[in-house]
N, C-alpha and C. Protein backbone atom coordinates (compact mmCIF):
# COMPACT_ATOMS: atom_id res chain seq x y z
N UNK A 1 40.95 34.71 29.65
CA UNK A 1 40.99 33.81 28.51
C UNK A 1 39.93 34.20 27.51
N UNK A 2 40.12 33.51 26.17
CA UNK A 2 39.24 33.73 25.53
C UNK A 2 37.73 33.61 25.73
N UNK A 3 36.43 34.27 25.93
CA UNK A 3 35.22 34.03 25.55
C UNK A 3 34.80 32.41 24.89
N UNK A 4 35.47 32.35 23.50
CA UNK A 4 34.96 31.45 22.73
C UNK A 4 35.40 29.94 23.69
N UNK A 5 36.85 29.99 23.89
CA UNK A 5 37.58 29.22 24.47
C UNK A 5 36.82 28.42 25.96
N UNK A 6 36.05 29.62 26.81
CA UNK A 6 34.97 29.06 27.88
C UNK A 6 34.10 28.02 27.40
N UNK A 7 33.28 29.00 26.74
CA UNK A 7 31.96 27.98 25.65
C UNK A 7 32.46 27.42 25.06
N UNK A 8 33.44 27.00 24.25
CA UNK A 8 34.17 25.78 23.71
C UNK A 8 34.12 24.62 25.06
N UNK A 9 34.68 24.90 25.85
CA UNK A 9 35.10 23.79 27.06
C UNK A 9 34.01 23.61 27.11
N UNK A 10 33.00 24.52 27.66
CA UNK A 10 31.64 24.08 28.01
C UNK A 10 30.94 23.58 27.27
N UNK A 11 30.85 23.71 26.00
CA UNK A 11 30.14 22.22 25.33
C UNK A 11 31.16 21.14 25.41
N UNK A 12 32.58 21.16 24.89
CA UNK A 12 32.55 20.00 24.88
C UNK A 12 32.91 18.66 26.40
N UNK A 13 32.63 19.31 27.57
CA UNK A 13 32.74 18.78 28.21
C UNK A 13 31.49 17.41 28.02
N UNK A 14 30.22 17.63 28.34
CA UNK A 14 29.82 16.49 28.08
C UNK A 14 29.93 15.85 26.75
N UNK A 15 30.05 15.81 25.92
CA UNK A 15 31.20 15.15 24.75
C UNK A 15 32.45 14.44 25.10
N UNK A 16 33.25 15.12 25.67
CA UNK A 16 34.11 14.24 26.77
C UNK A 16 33.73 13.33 27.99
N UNK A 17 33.08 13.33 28.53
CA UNK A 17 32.11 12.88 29.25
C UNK A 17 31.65 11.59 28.75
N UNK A 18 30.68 11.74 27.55
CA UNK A 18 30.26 10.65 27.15
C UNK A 18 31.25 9.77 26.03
N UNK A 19 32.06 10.16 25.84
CA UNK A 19 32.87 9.47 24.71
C UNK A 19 34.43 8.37 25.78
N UNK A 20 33.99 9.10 27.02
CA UNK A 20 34.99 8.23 28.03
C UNK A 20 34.02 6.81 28.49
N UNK A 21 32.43 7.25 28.83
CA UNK A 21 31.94 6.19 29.45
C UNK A 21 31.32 5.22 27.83
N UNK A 22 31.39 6.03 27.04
CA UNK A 22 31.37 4.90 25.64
C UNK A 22 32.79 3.76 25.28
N UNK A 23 33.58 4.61 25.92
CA UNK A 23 35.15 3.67 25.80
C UNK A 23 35.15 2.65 26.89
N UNK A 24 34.66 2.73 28.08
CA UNK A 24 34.74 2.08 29.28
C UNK A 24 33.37 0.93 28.90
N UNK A 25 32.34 1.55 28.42
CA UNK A 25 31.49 0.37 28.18
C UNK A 25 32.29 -0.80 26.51
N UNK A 26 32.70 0.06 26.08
CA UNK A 26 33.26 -0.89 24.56
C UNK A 26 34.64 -1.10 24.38
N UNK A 27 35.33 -0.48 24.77
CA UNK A 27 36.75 -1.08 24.31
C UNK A 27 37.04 -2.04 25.12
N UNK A 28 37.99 -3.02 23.98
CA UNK A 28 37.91 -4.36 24.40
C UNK A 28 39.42 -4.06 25.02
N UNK A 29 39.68 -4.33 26.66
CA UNK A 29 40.70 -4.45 27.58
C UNK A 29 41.39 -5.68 27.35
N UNK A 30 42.62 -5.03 26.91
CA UNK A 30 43.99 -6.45 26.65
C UNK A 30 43.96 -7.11 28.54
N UNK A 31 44.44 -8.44 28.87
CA UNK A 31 44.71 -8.74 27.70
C UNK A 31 43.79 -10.09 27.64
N UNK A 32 42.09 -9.92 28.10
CA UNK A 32 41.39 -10.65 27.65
C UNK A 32 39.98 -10.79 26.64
N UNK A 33 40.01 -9.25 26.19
CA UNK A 33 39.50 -8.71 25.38
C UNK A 33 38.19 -8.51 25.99
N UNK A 34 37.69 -7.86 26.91
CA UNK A 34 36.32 -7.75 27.81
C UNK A 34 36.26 -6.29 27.97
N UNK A 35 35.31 -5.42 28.08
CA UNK A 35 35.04 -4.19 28.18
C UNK A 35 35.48 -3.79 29.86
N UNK A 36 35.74 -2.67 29.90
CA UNK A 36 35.63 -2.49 31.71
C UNK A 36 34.73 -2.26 32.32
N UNK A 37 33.48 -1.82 31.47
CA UNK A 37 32.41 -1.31 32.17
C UNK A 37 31.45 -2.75 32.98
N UNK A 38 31.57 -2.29 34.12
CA UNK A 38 30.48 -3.89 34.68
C UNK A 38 29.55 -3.74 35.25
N UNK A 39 29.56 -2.49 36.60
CA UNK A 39 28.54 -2.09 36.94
C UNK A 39 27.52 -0.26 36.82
N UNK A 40 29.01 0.02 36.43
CA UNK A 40 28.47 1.66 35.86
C UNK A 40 29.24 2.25 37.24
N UNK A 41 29.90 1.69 38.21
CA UNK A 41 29.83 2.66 39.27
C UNK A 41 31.62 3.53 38.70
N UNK A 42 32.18 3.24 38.05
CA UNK A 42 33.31 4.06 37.27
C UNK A 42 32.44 4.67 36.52
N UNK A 43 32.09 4.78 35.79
CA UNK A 43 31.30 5.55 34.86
C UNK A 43 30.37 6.46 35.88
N UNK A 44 29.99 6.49 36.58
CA UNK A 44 28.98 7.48 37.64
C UNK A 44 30.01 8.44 38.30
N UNK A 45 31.06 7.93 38.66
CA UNK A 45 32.28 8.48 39.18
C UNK A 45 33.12 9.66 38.45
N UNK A 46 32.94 9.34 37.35
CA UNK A 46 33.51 10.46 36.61
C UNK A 46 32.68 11.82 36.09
N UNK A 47 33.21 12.98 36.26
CA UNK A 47 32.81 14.25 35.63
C UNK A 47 34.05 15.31 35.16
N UNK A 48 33.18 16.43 35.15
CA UNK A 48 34.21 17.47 34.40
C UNK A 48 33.79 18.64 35.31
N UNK A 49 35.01 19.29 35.05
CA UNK A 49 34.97 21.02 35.11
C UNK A 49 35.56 21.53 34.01
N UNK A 50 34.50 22.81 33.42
CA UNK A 50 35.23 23.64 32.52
C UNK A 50 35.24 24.80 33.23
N UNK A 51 36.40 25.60 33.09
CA UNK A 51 36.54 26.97 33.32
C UNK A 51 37.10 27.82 32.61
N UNK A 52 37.44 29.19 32.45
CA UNK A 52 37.64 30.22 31.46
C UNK A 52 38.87 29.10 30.40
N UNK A 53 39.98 29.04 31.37
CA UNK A 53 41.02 28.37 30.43
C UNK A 53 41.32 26.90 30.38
N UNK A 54 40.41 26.10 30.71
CA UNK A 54 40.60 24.46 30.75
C UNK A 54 39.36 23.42 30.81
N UNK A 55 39.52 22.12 30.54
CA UNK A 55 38.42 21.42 30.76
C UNK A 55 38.95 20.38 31.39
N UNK A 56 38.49 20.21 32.33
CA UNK A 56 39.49 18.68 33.18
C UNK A 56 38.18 18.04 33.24
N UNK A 57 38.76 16.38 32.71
CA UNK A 57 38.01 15.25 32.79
C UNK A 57 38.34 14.84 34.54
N UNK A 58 37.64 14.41 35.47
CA UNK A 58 37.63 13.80 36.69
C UNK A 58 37.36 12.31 36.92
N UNK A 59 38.09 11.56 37.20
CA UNK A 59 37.67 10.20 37.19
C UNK A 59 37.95 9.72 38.84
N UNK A 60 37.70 8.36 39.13
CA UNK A 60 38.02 7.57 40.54
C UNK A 60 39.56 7.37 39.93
N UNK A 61 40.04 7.48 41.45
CA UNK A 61 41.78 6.35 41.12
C UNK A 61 41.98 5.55 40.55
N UNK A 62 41.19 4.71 40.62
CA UNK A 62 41.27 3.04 39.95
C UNK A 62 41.01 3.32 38.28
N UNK A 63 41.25 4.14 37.78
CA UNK A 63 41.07 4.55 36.29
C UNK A 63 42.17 4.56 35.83
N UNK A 64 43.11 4.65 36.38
CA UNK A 64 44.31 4.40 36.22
C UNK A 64 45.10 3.37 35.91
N UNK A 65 44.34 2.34 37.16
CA UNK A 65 44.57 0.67 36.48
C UNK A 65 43.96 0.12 35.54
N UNK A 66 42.73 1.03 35.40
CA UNK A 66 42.61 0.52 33.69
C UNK A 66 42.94 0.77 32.56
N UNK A 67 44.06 1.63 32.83
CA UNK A 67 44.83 2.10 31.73
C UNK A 67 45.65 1.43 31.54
N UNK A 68 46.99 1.14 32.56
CA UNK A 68 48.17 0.13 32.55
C UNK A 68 48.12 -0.58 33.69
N UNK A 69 47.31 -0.60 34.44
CA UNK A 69 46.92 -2.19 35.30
C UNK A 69 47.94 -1.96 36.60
N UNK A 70 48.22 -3.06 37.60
CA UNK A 70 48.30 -2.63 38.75
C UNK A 70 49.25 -3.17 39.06
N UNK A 71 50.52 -2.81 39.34
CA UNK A 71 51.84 -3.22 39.63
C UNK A 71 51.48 -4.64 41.08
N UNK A 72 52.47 -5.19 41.22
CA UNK A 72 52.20 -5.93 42.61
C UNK A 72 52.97 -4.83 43.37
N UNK A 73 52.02 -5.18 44.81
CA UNK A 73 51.72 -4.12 46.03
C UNK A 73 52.10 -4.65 47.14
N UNK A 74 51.61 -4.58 48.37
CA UNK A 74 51.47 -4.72 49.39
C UNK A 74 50.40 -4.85 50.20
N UNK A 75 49.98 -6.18 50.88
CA UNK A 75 48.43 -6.48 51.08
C UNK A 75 47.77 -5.43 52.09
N UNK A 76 48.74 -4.24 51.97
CA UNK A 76 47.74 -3.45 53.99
C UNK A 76 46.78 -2.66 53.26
N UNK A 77 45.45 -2.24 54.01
CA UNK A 77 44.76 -1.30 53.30
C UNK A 77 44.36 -0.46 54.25
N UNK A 78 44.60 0.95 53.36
CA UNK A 78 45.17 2.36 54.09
C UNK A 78 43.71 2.86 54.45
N UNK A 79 44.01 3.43 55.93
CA UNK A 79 42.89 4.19 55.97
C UNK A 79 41.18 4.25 56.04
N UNK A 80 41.01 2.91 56.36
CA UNK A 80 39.59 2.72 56.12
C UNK A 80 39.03 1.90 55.08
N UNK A 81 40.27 1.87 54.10
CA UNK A 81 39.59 2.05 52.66
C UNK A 81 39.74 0.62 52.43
N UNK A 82 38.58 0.03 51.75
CA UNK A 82 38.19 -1.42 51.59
C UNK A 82 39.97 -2.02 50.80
N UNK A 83 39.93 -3.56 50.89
CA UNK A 83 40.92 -4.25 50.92
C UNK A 83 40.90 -4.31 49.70
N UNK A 84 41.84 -4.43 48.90
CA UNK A 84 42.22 -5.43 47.49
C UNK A 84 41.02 -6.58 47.24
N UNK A 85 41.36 -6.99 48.04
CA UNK A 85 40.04 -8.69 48.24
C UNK A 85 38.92 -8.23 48.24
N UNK A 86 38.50 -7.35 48.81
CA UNK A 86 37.21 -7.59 48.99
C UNK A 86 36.64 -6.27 48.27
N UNK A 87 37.34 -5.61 47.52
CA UNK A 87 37.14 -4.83 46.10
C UNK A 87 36.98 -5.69 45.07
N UNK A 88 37.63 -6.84 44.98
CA UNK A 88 37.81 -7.55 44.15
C UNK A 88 36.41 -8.80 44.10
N UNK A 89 36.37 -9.41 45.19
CA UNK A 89 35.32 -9.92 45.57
C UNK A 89 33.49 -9.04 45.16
N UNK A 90 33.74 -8.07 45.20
CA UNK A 90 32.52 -6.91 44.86
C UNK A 90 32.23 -7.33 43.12
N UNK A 91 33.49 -7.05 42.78
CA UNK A 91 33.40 -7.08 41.80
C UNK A 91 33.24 -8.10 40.77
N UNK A 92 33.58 -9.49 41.28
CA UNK A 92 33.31 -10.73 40.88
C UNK A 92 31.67 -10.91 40.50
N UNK A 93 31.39 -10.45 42.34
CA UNK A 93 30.03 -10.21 42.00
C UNK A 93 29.06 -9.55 41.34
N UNK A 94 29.65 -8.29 41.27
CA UNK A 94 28.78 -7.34 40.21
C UNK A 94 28.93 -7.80 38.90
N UNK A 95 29.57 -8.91 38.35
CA UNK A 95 30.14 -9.27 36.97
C UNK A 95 29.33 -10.30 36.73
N UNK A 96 28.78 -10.73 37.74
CA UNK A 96 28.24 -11.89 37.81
C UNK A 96 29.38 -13.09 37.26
N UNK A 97 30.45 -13.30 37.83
CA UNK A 97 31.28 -14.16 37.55
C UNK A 97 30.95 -16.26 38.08
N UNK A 98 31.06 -16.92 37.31
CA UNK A 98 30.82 -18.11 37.65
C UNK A 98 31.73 -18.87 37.70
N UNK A 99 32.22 -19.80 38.98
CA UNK A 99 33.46 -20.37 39.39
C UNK A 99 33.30 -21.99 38.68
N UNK A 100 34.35 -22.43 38.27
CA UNK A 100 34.54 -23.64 37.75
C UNK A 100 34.23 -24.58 39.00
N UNK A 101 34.74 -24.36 40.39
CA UNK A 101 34.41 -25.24 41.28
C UNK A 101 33.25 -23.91 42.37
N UNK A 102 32.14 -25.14 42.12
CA UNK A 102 30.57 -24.66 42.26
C UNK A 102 30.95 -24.18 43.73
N UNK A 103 32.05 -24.67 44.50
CA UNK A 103 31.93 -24.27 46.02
C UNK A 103 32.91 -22.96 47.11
N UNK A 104 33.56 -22.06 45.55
CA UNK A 104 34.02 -21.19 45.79
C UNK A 104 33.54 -20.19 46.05
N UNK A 105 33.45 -19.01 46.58
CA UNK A 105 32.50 -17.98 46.89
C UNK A 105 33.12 -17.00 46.71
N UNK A 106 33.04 -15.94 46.41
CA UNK A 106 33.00 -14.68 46.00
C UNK A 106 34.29 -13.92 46.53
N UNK A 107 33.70 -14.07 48.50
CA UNK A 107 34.89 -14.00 49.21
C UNK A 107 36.17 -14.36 48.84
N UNK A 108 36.79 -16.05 48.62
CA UNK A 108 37.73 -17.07 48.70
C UNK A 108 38.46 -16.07 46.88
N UNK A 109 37.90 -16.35 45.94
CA UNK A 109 37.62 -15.41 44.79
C UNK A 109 38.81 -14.69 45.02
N UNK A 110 37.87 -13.33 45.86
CA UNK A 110 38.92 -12.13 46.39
C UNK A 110 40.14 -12.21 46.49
N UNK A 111 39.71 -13.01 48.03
CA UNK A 111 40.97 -13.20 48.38
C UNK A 111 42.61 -14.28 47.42
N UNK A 112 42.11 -15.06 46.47
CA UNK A 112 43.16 -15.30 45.83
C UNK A 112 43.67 -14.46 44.70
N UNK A 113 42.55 -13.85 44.27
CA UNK A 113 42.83 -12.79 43.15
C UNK A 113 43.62 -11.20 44.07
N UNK A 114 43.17 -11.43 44.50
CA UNK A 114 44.34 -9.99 45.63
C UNK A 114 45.77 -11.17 45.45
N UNK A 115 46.08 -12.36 45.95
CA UNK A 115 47.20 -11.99 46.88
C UNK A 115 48.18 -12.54 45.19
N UNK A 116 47.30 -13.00 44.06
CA UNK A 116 48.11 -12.88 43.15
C UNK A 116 48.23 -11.76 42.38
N UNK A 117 47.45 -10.73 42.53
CA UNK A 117 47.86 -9.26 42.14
C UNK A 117 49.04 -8.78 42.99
N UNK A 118 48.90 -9.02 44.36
CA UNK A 118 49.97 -8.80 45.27
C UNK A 118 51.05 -9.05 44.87
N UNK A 119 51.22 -10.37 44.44
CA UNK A 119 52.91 -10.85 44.17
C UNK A 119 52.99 -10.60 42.64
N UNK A 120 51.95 -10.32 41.79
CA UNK A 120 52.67 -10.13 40.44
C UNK A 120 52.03 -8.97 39.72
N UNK A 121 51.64 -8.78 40.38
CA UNK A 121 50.63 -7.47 39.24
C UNK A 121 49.53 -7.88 38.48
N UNK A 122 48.55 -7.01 38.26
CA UNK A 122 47.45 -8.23 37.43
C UNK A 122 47.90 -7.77 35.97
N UNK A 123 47.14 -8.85 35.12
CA UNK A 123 47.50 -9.31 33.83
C UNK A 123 47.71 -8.29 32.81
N UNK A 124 46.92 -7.22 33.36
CA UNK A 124 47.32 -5.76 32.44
C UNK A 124 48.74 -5.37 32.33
N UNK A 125 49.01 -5.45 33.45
CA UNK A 125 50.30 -4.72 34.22
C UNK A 125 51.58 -5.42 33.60
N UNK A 126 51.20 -7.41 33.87
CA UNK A 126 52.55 -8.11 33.22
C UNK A 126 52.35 -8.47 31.65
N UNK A 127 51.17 -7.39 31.27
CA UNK A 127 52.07 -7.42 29.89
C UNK A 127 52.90 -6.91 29.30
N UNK A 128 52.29 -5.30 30.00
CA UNK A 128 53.57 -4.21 29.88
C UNK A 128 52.96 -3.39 28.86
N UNK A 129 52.34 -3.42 27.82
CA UNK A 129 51.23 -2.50 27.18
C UNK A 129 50.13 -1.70 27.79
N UNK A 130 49.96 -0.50 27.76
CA UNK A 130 48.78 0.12 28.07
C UNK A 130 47.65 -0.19 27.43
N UNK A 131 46.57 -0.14 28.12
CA UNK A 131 44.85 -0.87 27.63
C UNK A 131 44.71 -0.15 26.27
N UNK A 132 45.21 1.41 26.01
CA UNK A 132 44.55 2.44 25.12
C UNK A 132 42.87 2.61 25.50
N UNK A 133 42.84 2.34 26.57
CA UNK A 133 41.55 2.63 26.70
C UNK A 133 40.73 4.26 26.31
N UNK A 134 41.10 5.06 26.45
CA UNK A 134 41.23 6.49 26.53
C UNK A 134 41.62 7.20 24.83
N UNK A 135 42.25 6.43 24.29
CA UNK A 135 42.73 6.39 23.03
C UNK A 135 42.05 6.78 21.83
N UNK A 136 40.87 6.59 22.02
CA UNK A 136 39.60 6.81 20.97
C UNK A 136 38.81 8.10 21.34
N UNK A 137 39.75 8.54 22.88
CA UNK A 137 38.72 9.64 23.22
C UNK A 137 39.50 11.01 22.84
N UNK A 138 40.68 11.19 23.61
CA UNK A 138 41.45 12.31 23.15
C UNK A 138 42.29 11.93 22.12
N UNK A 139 41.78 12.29 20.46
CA UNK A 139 42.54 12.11 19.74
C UNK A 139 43.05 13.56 19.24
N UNK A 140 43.99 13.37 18.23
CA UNK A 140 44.25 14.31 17.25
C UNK A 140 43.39 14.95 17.06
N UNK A 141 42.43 14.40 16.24
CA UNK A 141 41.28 14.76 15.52
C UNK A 141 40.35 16.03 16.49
N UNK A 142 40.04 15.01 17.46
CA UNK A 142 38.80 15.72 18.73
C UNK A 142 39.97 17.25 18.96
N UNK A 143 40.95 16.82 19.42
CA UNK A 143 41.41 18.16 19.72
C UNK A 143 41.59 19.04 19.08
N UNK A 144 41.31 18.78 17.46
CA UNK A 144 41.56 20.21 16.25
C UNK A 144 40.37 20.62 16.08
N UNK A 145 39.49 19.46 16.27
CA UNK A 145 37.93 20.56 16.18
C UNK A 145 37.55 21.12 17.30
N UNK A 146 38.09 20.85 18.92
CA UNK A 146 38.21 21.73 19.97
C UNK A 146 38.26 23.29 19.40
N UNK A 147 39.63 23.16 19.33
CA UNK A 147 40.75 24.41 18.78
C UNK A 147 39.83 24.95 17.80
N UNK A 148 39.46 24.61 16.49
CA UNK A 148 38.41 24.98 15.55
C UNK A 148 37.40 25.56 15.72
N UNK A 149 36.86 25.19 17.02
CA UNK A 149 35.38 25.74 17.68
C UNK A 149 36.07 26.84 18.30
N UNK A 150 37.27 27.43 18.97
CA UNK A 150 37.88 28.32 19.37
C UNK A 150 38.01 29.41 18.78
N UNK A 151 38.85 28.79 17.45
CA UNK A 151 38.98 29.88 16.43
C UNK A 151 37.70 30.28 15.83
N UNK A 152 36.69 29.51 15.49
CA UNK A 152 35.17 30.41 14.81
C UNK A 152 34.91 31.01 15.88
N UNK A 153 34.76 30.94 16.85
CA UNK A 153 34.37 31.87 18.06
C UNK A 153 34.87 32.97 17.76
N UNK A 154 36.58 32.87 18.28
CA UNK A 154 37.27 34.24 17.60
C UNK A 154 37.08 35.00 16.60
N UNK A 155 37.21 34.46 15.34
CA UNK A 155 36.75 35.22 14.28
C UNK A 155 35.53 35.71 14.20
N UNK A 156 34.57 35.25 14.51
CA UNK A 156 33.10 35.99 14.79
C UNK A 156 33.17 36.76 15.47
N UNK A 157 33.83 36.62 17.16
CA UNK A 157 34.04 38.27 17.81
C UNK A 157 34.84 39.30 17.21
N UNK A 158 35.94 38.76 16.64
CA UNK A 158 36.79 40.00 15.26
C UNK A 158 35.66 40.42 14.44
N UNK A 159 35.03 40.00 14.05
CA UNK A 159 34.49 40.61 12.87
C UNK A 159 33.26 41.27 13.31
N UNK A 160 32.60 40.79 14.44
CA UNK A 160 31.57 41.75 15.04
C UNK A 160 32.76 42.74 15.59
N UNK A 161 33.29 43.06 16.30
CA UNK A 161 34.01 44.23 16.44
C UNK A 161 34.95 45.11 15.98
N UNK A 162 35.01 44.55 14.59
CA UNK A 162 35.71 45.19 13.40
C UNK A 162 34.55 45.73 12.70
N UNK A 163 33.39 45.38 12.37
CA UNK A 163 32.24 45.76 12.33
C UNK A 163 31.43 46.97 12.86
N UNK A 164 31.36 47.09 14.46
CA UNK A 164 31.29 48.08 15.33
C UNK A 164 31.87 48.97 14.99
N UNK A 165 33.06 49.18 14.79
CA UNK A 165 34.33 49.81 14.85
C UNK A 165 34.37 50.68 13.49
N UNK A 166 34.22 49.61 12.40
CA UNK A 166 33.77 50.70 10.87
C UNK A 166 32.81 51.17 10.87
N UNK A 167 31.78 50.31 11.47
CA UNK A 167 30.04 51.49 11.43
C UNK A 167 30.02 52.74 12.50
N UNK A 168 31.69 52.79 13.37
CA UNK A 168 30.87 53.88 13.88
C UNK A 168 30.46 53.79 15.58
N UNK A 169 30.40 52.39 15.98
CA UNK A 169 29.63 52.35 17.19
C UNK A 169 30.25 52.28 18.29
């Protein structure tokens, strides 16, 4: 692959990087208008690889549901891997969420917010719109000055070696 095209990826990976965990801390998520970012641990989760011909953004699974939200499921949890509820319950807490009735707990929380994701999908999902969360990051725009930083690359190695080439070297 191209030279320029490497060092292109490679800067703009952290540019990508930070313009995802700027969307996750600020864009306002339909459909109650609240940011996603709560405790940073999505945002810690994500990185990049650039290599000769690509730059892949890396995120957790659950980045996904914050894009178009989470169909209703099935309450089993695979493998080890913590429950609906008590993902959910974590997260109440890391939000610092406060219950209308003072004697609900975090747990109880969970567990009703799972088993109505279970039967209907959560509120992202039954609207049927995607968050656009991501939307502000890969635009048009970002990707022509990608490409742009590609092509000055190129043309600078043309012309240093069109250069070489008439002087002789």
């Amino acid at each position: 692959m191209l030279t320029s095209a490497k060092i292109a990826f490679a800067q703009a990976g952290p540019e990508l990087l930070a313009a995802t965990i700027e969307a996750l801390r600020t864009h306002r998520q339909p459909p109650r208008g609240r940011p996603a970012y709560t405790t940073g641990k999505t945002a810690a989760a994500l990185h990049f690889e650039a290599d000769d011909d690509s730059l892949t953004l890396y995120g957790p699974a659950h980045l996904q549901t914050l894009l178009t939200g989470r169909g209703p499921t099935t309450a089993a949890g695979a493998g080890g891997e913590p429950k609906l509820s008590e993902i959910l319950a974590q997260w109440a807490e890391d939000k610092g969420l406060q219950f209308d009735d003072p004697r609900m707990t975090f747990q109880q929380f969970g567990f009703l917010a799972a088993r109505k994701m279970h039967e209907q999908g959560s509120a992202l999902y039954r609207t049927g719109e995607p968050s656009g969360l991501l939307d502000k990051v890969l635009t048009e725009d970002y990707l022509d000055t990608l490409l742009a930083r590609i092509a000055a690359g190129e043309m600078t190695a043309i012309t240093t070696a069109l250069t070489h080439v008439l002087q002789g070297k």
